[in-house]
C-alpha atoms as a PDB file:
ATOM      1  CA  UNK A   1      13.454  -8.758  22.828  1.00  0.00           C
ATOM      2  CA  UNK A   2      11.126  -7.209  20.610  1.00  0.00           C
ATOM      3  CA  UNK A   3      11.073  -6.824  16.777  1.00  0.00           C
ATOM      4  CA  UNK A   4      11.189  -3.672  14.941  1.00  0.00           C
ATOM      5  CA  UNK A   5      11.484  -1.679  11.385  1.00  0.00           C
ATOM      6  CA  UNK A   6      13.265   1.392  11.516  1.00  0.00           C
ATOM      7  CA  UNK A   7      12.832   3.293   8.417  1.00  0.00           C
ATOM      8  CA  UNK A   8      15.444   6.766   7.504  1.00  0.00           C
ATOM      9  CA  UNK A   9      14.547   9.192   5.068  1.00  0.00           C
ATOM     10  CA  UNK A  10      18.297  10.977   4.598  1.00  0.00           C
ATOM     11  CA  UNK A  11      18.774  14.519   3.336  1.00  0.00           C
ATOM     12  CA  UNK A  12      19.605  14.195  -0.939  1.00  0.00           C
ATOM     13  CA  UNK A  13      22.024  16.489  -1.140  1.00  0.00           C
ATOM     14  CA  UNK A  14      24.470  14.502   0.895  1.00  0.00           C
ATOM     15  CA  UNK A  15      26.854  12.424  -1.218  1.00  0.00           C
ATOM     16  CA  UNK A  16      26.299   8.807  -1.595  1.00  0.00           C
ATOM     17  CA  UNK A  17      29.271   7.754   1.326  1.00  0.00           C
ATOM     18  CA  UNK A  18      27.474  10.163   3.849  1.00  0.00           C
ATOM     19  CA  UNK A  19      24.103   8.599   3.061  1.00  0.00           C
ATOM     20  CA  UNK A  20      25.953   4.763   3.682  1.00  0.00           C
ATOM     21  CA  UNK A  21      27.883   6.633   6.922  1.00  0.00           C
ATOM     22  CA  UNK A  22      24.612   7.825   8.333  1.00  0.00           C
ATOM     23  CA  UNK A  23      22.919   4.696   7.974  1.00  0.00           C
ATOM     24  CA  UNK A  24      26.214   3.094   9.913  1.00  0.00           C
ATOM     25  CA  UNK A  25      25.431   5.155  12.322  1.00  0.00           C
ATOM     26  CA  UNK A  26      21.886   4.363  13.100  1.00  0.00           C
ATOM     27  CA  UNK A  27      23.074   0.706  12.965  1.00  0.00           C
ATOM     28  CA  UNK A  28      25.902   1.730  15.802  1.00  0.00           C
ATOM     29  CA  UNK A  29      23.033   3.337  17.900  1.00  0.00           C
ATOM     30  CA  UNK A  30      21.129   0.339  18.109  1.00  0.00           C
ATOM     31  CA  UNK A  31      23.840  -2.121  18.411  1.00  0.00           C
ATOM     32  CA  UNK A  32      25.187   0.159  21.225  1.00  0.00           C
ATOM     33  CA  UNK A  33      22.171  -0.289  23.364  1.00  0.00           C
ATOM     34  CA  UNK A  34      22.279  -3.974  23.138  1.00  0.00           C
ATOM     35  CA  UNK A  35      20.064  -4.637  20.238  1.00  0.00           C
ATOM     36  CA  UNK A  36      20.331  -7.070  17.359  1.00  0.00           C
ATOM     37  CA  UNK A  37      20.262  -6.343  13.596  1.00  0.00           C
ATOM     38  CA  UNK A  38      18.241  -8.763  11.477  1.00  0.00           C
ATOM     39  CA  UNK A  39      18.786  -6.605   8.241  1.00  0.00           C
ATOM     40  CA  UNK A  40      19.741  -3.757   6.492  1.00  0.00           C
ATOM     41  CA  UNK A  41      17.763  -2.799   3.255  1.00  0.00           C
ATOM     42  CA  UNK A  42      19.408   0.083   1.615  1.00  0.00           C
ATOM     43  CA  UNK A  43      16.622   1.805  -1.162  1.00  0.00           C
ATOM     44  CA  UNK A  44      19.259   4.297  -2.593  1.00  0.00           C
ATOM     45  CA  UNK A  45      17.755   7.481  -3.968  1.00  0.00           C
ATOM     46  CA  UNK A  46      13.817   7.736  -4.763  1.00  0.00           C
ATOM     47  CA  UNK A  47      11.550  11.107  -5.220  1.00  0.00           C
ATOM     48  CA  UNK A  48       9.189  11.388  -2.385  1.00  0.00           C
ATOM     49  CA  UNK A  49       5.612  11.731  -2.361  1.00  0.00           C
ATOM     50  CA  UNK A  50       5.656  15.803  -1.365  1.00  0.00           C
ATOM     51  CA  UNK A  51       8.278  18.122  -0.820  1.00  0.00           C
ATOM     52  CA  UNK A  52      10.025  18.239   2.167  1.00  0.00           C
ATOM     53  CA  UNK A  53      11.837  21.479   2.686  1.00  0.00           C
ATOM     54  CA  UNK A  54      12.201  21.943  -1.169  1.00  0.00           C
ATOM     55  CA  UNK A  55      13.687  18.778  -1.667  1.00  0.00           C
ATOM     56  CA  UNK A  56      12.008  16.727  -4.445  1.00  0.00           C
ATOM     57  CA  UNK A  57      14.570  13.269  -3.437  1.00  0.00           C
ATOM     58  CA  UNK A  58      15.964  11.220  -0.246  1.00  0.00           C
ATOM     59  CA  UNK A  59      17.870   8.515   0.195  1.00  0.00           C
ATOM     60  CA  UNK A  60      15.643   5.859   1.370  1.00  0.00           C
ATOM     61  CA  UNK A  61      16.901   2.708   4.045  1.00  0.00           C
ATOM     62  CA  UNK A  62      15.163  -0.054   5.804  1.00  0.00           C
ATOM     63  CA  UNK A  63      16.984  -1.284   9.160  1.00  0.00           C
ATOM     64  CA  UNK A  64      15.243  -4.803  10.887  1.00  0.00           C
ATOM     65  CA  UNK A  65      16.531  -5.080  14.220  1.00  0.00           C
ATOM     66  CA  UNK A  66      15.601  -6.671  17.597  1.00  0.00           C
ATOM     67  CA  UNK A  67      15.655  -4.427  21.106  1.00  0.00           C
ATOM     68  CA  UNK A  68      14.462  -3.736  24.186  1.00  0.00           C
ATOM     69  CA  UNK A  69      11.723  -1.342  24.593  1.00  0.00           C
ATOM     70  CA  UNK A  70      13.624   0.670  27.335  1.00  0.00           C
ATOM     71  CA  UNK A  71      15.996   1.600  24.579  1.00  0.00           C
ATOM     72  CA  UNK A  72      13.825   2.914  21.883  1.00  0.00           C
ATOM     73  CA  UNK A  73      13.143   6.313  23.484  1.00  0.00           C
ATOM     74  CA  UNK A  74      17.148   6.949  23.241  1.00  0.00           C
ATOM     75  CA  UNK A  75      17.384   5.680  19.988  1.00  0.00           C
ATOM     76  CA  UNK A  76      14.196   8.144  19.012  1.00  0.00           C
ATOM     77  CA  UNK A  77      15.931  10.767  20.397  1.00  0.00           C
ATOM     78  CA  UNK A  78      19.680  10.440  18.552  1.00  0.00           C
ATOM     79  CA  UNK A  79      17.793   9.871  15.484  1.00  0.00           C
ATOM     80  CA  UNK A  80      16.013  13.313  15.656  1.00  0.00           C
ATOM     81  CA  UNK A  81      19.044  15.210  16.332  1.00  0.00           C
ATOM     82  CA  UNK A  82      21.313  13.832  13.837  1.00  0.00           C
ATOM     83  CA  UNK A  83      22.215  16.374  10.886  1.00  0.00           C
ATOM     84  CA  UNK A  84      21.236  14.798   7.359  1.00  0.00           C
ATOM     85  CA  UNK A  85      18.175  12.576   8.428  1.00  0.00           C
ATOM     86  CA  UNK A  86      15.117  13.850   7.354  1.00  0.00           C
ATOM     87  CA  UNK A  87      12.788  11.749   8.715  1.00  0.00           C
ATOM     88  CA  UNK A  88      12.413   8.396  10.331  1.00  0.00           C
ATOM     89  CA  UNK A  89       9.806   5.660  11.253  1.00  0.00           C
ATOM     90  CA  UNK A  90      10.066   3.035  13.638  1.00  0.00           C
ATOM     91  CA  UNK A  91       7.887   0.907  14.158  1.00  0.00           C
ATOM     92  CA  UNK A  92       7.270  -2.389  16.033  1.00  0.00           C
ATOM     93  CA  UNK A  93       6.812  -5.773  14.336  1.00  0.00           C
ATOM     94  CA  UNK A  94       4.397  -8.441  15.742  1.00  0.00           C
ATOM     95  CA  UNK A  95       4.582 -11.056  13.016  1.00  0.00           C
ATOM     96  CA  UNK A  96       8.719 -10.898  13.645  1.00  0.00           C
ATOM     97  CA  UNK A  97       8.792 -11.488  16.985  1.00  0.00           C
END
């Protein structure tokens, strides 16, 4: 298995239980394929660097997990058509593995 940071940007205007809920989500997603979560880092609410769609604000979170690489392209692909995530990164880790 293969290490990797999975970073969510999640739309502000959510309340604070929908931000946590969303974040439970991605964690389901990944756990569902098979993969293990090192860590969850949750960065609450922080401006962001440029505007995104008028928004000034998102709630920032940090997932660490372990996976297969056949299973990122679905994980890629619920991520970008869940309602209330703005934006994501994820990225693979070398010095994790």
């Amino acid at each position: 298995m293969k290490a990797y940071e999975l970073m969510i940007m999640i739309d502000p205007t959510l309340d604070e239980e929908a931000a946590a809920a969303l974040v439970e989500r991605a964690q389901a997603i990944i756990t569902a394929e098979g993969g293990t979560i090192d860590s969850v880092d949750d960065w609450g609410k922080r401006p962001l660097a440029y505007e995104i769609n008028h928004l000034k604000d998102a709630y920032y979170a940090v997932i660490e997990f372990h996976h297969d690489q056949h299973a990122i392209a679905e994980i890629e692909r619920v991520l970008r058509i869940t309602d209330g995530i703005m934006r994501y990164l994820l990225v693979s880790r070398e010095d994790r593995e």
